[in-house]
Protein backbone atom coordinates (compact mmCIF):
# COMPACT_ATOMS: atom_id res chain seq x y z
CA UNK A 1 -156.32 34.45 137.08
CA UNK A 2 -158.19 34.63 140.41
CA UNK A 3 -157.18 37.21 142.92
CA UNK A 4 -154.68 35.55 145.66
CA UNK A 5 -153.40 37.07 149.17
CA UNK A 6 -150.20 39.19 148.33
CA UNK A 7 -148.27 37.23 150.24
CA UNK A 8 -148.26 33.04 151.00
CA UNK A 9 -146.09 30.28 152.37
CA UNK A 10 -146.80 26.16 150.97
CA UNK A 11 -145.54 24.08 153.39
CA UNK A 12 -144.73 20.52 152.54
CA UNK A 13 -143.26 17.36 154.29
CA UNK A 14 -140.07 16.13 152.44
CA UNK A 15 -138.97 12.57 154.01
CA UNK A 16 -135.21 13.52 152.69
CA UNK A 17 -135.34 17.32 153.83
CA UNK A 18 -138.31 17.65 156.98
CA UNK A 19 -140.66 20.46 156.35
CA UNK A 20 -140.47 22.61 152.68
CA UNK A 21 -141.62 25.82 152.93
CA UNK A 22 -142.11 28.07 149.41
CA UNK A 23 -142.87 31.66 149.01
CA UNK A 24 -144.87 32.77 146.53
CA UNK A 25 -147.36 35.89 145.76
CA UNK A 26 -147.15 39.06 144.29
CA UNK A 27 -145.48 40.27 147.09
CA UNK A 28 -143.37 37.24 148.28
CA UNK A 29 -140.38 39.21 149.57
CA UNK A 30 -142.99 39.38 152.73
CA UNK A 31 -142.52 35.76 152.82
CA UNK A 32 -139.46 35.69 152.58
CA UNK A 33 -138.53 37.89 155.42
CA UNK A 34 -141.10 35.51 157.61
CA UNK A 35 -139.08 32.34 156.44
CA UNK A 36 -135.30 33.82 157.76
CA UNK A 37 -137.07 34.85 160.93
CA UNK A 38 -138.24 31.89 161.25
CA UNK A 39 -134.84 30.51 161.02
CA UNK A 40 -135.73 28.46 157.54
CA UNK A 41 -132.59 28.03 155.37
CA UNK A 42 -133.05 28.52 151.56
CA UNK A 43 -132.18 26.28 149.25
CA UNK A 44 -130.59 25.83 146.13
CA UNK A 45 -133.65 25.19 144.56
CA UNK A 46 -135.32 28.34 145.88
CA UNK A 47 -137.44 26.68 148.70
CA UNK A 48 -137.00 26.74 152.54
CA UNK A 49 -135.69 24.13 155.03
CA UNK A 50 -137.19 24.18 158.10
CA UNK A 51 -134.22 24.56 161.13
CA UNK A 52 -134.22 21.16 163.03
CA UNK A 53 -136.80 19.89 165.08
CA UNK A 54 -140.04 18.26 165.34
CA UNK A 55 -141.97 19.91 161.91
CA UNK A 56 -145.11 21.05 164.63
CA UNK A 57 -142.67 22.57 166.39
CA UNK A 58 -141.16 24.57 162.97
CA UNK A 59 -144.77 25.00 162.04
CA UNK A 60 -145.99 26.54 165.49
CA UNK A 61 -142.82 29.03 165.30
CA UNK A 62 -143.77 30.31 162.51
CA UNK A 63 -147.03 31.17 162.36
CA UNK A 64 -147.25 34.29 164.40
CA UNK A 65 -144.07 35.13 162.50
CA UNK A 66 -146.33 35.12 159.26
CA UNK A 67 -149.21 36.97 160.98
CA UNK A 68 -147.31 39.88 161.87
CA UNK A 69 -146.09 40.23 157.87
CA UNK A 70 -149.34 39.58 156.48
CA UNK A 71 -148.60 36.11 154.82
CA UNK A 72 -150.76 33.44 154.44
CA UNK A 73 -149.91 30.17 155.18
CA UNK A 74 -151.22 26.90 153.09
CA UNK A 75 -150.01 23.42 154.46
CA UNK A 76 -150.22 20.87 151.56
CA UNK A 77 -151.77 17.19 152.08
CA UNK A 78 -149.45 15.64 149.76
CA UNK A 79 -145.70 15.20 149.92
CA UNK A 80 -143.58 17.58 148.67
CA UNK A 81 -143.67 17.86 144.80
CA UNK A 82 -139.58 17.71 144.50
CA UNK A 83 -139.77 14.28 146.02
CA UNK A 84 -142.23 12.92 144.14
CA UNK A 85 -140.82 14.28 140.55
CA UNK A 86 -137.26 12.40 142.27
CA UNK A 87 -139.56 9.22 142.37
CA UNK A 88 -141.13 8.95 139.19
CA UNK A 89 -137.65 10.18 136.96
CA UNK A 90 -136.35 6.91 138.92
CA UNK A 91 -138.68 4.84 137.53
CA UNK A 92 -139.56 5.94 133.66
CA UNK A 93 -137.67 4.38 130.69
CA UNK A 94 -133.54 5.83 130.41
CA UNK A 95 -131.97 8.43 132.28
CA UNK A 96 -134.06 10.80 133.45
CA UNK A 97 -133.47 13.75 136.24
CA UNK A 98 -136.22 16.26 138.23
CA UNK A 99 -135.33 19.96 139.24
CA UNK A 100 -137.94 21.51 141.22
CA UNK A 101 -138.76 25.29 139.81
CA UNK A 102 -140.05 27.87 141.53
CA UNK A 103 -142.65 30.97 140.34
CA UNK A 104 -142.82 32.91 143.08
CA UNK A 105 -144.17 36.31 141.08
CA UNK A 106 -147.89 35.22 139.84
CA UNK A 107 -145.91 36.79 136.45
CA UNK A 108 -142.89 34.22 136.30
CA UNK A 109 -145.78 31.44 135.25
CA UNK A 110 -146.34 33.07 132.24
CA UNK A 111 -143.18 32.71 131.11
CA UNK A 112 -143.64 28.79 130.66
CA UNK A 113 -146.74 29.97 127.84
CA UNK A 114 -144.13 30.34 124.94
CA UNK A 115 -142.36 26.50 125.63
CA UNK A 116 -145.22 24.44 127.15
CA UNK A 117 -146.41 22.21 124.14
CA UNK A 118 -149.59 21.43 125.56
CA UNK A 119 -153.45 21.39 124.97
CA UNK A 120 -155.14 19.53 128.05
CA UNK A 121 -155.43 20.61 131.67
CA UNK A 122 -152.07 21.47 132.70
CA UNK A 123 -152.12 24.56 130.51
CA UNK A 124 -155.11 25.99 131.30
CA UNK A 125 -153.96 25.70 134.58
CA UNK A 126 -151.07 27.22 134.37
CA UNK A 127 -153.30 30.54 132.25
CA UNK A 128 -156.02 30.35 134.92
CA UNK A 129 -154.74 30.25 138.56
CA UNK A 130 -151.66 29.86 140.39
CA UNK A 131 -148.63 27.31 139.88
CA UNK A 132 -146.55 28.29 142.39
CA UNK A 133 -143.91 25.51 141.70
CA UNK A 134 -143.36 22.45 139.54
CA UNK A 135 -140.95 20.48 138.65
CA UNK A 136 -139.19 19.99 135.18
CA UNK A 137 -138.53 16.11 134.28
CA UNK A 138 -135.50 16.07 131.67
CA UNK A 139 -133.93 13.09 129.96
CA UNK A 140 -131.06 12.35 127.96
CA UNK A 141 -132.64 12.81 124.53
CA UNK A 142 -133.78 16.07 125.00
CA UNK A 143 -137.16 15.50 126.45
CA UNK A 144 -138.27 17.48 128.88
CA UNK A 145 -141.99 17.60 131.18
CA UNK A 146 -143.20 19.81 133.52
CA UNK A 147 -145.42 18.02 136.30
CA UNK A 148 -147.74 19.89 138.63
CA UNK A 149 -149.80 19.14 141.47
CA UNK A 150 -153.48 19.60 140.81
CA UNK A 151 -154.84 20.44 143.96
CA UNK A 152 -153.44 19.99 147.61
CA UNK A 153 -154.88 16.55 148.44
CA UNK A 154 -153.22 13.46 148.05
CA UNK A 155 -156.87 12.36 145.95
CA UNK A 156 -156.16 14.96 143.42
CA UNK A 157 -153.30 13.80 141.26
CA UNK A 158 -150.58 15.36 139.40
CA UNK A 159 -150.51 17.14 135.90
CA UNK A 160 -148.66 16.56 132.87
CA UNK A 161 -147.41 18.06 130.33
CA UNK A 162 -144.55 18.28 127.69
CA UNK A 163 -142.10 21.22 126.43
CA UNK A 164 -141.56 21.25 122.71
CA UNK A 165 -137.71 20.52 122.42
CA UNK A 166 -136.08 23.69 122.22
CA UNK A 167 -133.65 23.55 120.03
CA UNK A 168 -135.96 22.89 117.39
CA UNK A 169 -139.45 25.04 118.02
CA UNK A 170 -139.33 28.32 119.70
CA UNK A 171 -142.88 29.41 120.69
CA UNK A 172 -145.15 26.02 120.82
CA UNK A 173 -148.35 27.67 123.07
CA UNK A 174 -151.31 26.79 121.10
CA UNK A 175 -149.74 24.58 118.86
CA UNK A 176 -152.27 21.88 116.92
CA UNK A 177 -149.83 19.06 117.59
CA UNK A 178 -149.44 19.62 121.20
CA UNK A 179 -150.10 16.02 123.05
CA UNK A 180 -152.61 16.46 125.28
CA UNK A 181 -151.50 17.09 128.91
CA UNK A 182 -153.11 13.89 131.34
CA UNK A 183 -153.77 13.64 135.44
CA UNK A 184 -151.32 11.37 136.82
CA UNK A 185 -152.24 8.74 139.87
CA UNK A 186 -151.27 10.59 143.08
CA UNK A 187 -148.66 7.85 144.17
CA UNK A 188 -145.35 8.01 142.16
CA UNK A 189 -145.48 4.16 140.72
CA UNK A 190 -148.85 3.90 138.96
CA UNK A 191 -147.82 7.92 137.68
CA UNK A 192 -144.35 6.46 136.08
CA UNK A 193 -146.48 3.82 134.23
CA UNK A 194 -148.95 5.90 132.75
CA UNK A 195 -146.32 7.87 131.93
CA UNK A 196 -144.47 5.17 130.01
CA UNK A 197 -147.48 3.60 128.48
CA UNK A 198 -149.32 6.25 127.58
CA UNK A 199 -147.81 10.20 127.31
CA UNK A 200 -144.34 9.39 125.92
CA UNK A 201 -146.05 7.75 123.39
CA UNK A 202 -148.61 10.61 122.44
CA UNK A 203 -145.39 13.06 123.35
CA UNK A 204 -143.37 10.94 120.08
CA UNK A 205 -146.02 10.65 117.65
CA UNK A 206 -147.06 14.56 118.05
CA UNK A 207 -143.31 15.18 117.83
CA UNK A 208 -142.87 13.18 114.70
CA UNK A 209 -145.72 14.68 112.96
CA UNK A 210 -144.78 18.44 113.86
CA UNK A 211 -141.24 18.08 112.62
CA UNK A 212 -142.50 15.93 109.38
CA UNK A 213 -145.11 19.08 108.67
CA UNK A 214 -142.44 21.51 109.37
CA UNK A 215 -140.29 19.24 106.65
CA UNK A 216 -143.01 19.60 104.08
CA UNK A 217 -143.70 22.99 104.34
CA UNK A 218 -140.90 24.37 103.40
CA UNK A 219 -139.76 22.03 101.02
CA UNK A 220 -143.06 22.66 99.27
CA UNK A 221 -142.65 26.58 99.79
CA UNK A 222 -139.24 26.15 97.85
CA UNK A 223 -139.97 23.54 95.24
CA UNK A 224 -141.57 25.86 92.34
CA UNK A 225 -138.80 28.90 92.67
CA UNK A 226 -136.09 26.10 92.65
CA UNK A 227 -137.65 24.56 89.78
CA UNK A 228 -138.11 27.93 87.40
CA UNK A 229 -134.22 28.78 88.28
CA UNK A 230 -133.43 25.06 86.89
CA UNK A 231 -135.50 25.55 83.57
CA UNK A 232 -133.74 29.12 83.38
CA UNK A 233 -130.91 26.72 83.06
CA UNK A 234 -131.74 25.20 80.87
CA UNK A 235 -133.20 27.03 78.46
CA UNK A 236 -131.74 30.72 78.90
CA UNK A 237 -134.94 32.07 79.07
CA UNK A 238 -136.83 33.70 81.85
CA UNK A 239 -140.28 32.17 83.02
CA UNK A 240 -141.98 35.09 80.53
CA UNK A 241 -140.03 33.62 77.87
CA UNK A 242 -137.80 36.45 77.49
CA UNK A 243 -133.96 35.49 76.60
CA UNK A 244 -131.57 35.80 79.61
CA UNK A 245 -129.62 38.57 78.34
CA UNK A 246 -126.38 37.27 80.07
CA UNK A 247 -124.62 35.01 82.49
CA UNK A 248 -124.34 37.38 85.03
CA UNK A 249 -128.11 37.87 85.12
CA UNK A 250 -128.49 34.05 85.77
CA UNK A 251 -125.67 34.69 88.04
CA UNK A 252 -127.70 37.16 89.64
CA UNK A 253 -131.16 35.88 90.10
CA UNK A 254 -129.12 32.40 91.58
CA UNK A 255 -127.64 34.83 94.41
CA UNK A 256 -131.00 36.29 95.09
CA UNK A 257 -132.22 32.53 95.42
CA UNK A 258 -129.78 31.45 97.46
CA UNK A 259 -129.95 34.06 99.87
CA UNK A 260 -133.35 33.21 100.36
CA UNK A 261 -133.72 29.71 100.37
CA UNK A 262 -130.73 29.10 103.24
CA UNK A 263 -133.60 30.36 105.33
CA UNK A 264 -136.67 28.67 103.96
CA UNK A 265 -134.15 25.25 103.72
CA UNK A 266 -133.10 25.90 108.05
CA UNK A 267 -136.26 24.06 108.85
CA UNK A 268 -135.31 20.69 107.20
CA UNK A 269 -131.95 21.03 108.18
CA UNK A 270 -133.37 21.73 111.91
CA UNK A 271 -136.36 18.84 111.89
CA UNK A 272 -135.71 16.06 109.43
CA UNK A 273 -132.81 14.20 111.30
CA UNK A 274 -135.59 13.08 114.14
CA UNK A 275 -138.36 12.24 111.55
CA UNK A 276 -135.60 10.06 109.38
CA UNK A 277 -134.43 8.28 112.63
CA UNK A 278 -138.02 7.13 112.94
CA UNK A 279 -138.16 6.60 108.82
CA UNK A 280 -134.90 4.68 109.09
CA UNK A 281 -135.83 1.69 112.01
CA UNK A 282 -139.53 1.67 110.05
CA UNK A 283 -137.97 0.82 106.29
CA UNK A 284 -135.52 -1.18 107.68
CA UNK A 285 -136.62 -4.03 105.52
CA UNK A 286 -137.92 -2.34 102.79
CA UNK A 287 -134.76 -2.01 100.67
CA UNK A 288 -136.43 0.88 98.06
CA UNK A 289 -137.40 3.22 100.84
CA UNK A 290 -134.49 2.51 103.02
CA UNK A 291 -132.44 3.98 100.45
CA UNK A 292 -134.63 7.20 99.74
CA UNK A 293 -133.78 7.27 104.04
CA UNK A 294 -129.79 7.20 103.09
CA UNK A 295 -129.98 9.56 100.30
CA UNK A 296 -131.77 12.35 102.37
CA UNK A 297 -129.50 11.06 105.56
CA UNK A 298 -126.81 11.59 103.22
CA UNK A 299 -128.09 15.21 102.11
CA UNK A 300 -128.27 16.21 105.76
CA UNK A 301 -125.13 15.45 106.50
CA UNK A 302 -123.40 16.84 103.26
CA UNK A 303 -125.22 20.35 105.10
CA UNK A 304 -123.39 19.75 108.35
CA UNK A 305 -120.40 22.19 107.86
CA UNK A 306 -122.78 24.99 106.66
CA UNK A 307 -125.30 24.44 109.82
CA UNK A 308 -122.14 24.36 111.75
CA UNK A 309 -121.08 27.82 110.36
CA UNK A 310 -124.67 29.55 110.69
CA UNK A 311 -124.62 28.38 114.75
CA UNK A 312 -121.48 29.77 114.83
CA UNK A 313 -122.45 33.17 113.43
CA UNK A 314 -125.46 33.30 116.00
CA UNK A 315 -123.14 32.52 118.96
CA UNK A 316 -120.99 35.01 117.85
CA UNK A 317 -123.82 37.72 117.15
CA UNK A 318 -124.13 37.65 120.86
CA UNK A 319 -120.04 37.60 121.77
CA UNK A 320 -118.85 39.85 118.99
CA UNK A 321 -119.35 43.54 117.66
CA UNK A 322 -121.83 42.98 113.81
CA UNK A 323 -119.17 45.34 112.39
CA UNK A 324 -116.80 42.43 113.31
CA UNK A 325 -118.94 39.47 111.17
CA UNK A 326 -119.57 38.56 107.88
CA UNK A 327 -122.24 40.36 106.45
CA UNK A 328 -125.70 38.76 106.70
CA UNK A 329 -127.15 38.94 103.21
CA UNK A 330 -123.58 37.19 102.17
CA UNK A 331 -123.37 34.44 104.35
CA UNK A 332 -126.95 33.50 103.65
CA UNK A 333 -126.16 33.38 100.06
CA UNK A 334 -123.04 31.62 100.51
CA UNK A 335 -124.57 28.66 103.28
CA UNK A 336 -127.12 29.10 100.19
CA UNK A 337 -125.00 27.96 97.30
CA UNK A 338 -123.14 25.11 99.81
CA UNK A 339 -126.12 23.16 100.78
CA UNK A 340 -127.68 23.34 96.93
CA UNK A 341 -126.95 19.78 95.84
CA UNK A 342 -128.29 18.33 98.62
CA UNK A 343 -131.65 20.80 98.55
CA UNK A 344 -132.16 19.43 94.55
CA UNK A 345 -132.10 15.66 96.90
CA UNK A 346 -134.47 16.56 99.47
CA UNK A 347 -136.92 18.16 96.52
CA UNK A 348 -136.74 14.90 94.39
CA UNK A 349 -137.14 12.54 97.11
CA UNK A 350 -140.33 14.97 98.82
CA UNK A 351 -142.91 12.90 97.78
CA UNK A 352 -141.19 9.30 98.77
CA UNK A 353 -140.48 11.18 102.08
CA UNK A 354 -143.79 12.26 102.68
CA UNK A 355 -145.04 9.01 102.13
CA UNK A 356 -142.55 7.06 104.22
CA UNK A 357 -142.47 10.03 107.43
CA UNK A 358 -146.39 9.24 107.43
CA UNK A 359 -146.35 5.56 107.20
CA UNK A 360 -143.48 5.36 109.80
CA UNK A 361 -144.77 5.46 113.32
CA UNK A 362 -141.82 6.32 115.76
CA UNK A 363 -140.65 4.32 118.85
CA UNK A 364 -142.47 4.96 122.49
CA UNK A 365 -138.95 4.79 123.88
CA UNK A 366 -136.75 5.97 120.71
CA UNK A 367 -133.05 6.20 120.61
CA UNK A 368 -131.29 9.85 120.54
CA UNK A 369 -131.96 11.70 117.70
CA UNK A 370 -129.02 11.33 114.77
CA UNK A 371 -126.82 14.22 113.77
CA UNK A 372 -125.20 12.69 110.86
CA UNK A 373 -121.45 13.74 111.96
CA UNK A 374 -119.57 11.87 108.44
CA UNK A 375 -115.66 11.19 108.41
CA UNK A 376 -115.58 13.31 104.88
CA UNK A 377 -118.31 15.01 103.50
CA UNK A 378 -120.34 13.18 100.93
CA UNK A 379 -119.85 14.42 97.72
CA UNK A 380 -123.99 14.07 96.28
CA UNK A 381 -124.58 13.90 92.52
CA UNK A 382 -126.45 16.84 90.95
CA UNK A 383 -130.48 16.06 90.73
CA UNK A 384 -131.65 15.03 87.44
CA UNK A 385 -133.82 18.24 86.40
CA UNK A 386 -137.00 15.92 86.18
CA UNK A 387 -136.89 14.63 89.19
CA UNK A 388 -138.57 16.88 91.11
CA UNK A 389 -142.29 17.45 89.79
């Protein structure tokens, strides 16, 4: 990142507020100090309000102010950012809502690395020079964008980009599905429709595909252990050929499985109910594959009560003394055992899934993701042992 003064001040005209002012720099406390003698009143948002007045007037007071703490002063050409991000939310698809943020450290940008789920301009950006502010665009399905101002002329544009949704990925920087972030048109309008017509749509497909990947991989990293422990079944032999020498060593090697697999199965339990919302309005017609959709719907939400346990214990790991829980290794093997039936489902089905996840190409504007939330829990019928290849 290029060397900056130690101390600045972006000022911006806000048609709701009058003049913005933000501090920003590696020493922005200076700033700070300039903006209350200055008489600018901070905001909840972390920026200044100029007091009233004419904005030259604001301006002129405040200059000398800044000279005599060493901080530089930039006046932006364009209006201020939190005004436009109010403008566009307004105008894309569903309920959407804009929260300027503010990085006033040069090191508090560096935090968005892990989350932003991006591979075009906006990133490099963001790992190359300063971002002193943006603003996050949220809607009510759990998407959430982070526009930018690229440059500080009106002609410039705006940046895009996307955060991976964080429930479900925790560190998407570098990521191979990452949509590519795109320059917006600089007036709030034209920027809404390209975001409509042409992001959200790269944002869903690159969302479908990462989640349908993230399916795959672990069912395919289970599959072979899961299906030596059923032909231990049933032939009371180990893979070797050597005879089980008891129950309790089946009984054994099952606990050791299902204390691993509850954490190898998390990332279908995590990802599949977006990809099978998509699966579900594309084999909507299609009466064979719409019910591989219900039977692995079905699976998911015979898992619910164990998901709802494990959240539980992680909320608690952060409330309550370890001493005070259920020990780890045991409540992996037990979520293990629970959600079972419904694994032997999702490993029959894999190849039908992959092939209708693949085929099914999701919505530009698509409804909120399911959680399957059943009156009674499904009670699923053991896999046949050949079903899974």
């Amino acid at each position: 990142m290029p060397p900056n003064p130690p101390a600045q001040i972006s000022l911006a005209y806000s048609r709701h507020a009058g003049l913005i002012a933000i501090a920003h720099g590696e020493q922005w406390r200076w700033a700070h100090t300039a903006l209350a003698e200055g008489s600018f009143t901070k905001r909840d948002d972390g920026s200044f309000r100029a007091p009233g007045g004419s904005v030259p007037m604001a301006a002129a007071r405040l200059l000398p102010i800044t000279h005599r703490h060493r901080v530089e002063v930039q006046v932006n050409g364009r209006p201020y950012l939190g005004d436009v991000a109010d403008q566009i939310a307004a105008r894309l698809p569903g309920r959407w809502t804009a929260q300027v943020e503010i990085y006033s450290h040069p090191i508090w940008q560096e935090d968005l690395l892990p989350y932003l789920w991006e591979r075009g301009e906006l990133v490099r950006a963001v790992e190359e020079r300063r971002v002193p502010y943006a603003a996050k665009l949220s809607n009510d399905t759990g998407i959430e964008l982070l526009l930018a101002e690229r440059g500080l002329e009106p002609e410039h544009g705006y940046l895009i980009g996307a955060f991976a949704p964080a429930e479900e990925f925790e560190d998407s920087y570098d990521n191979p599905h990452a949509p590519a972030g795109i320059v917006l048109p600089s007036r709030p309008r034209p920027a809404a429709r390209v975001i409509t017509g042409t992001f959200l749509p790269a944002y869903h497909r690159a969302l479908h595909q990462r989640r349908t990947d993230a399916v795959l991989a672990a069912l395919d990293a289970i599959g072979a252990e899961y299906d030596a422990l059923r032909a231990m079944h049933t032939s009371g032999r180990f893979s070797d050929g050597i005879p089980l020498s008891s129950p309790e060593v089946l009984q054994k090697v099952e606990s050791v499985f299902a204390d691993r697999v509850w954490l190898e199965f998390l990332p279908v339990l995590t990802h599949a109910p977006g990809v099978l919302d998509n699966c579900a309005t594309a084999v909507a017609h299609y009466p064979g594959d719409a019910g591989v959709v219900r039977r692995l719907t079905d699976a998911l939400a015979f898992c619910t009560p164990a998901m709802k346990v494990w959240q539980d214990r992680l909320r608690d790991l952060r409330l309550l003394p370890h001493s005070a829980l259920e020990p780890p290794g045991q409540m992996r093997t037990r979520l293990g055992r629970q959600v079972m039936p419904a694994l032997g489902i999702w490993l029959a089905e894999t190849d039908a899934f992959a092939r209708i996840a693949h085929a099914a190409l999701p919505s530009p504007i698509p409804t909120a993701a399911m959680v399957p939330a059943p009156a009674a829990r499904p009670v699923l019928p053991p896999p046949s042992p050949s079903a899974h290849r």
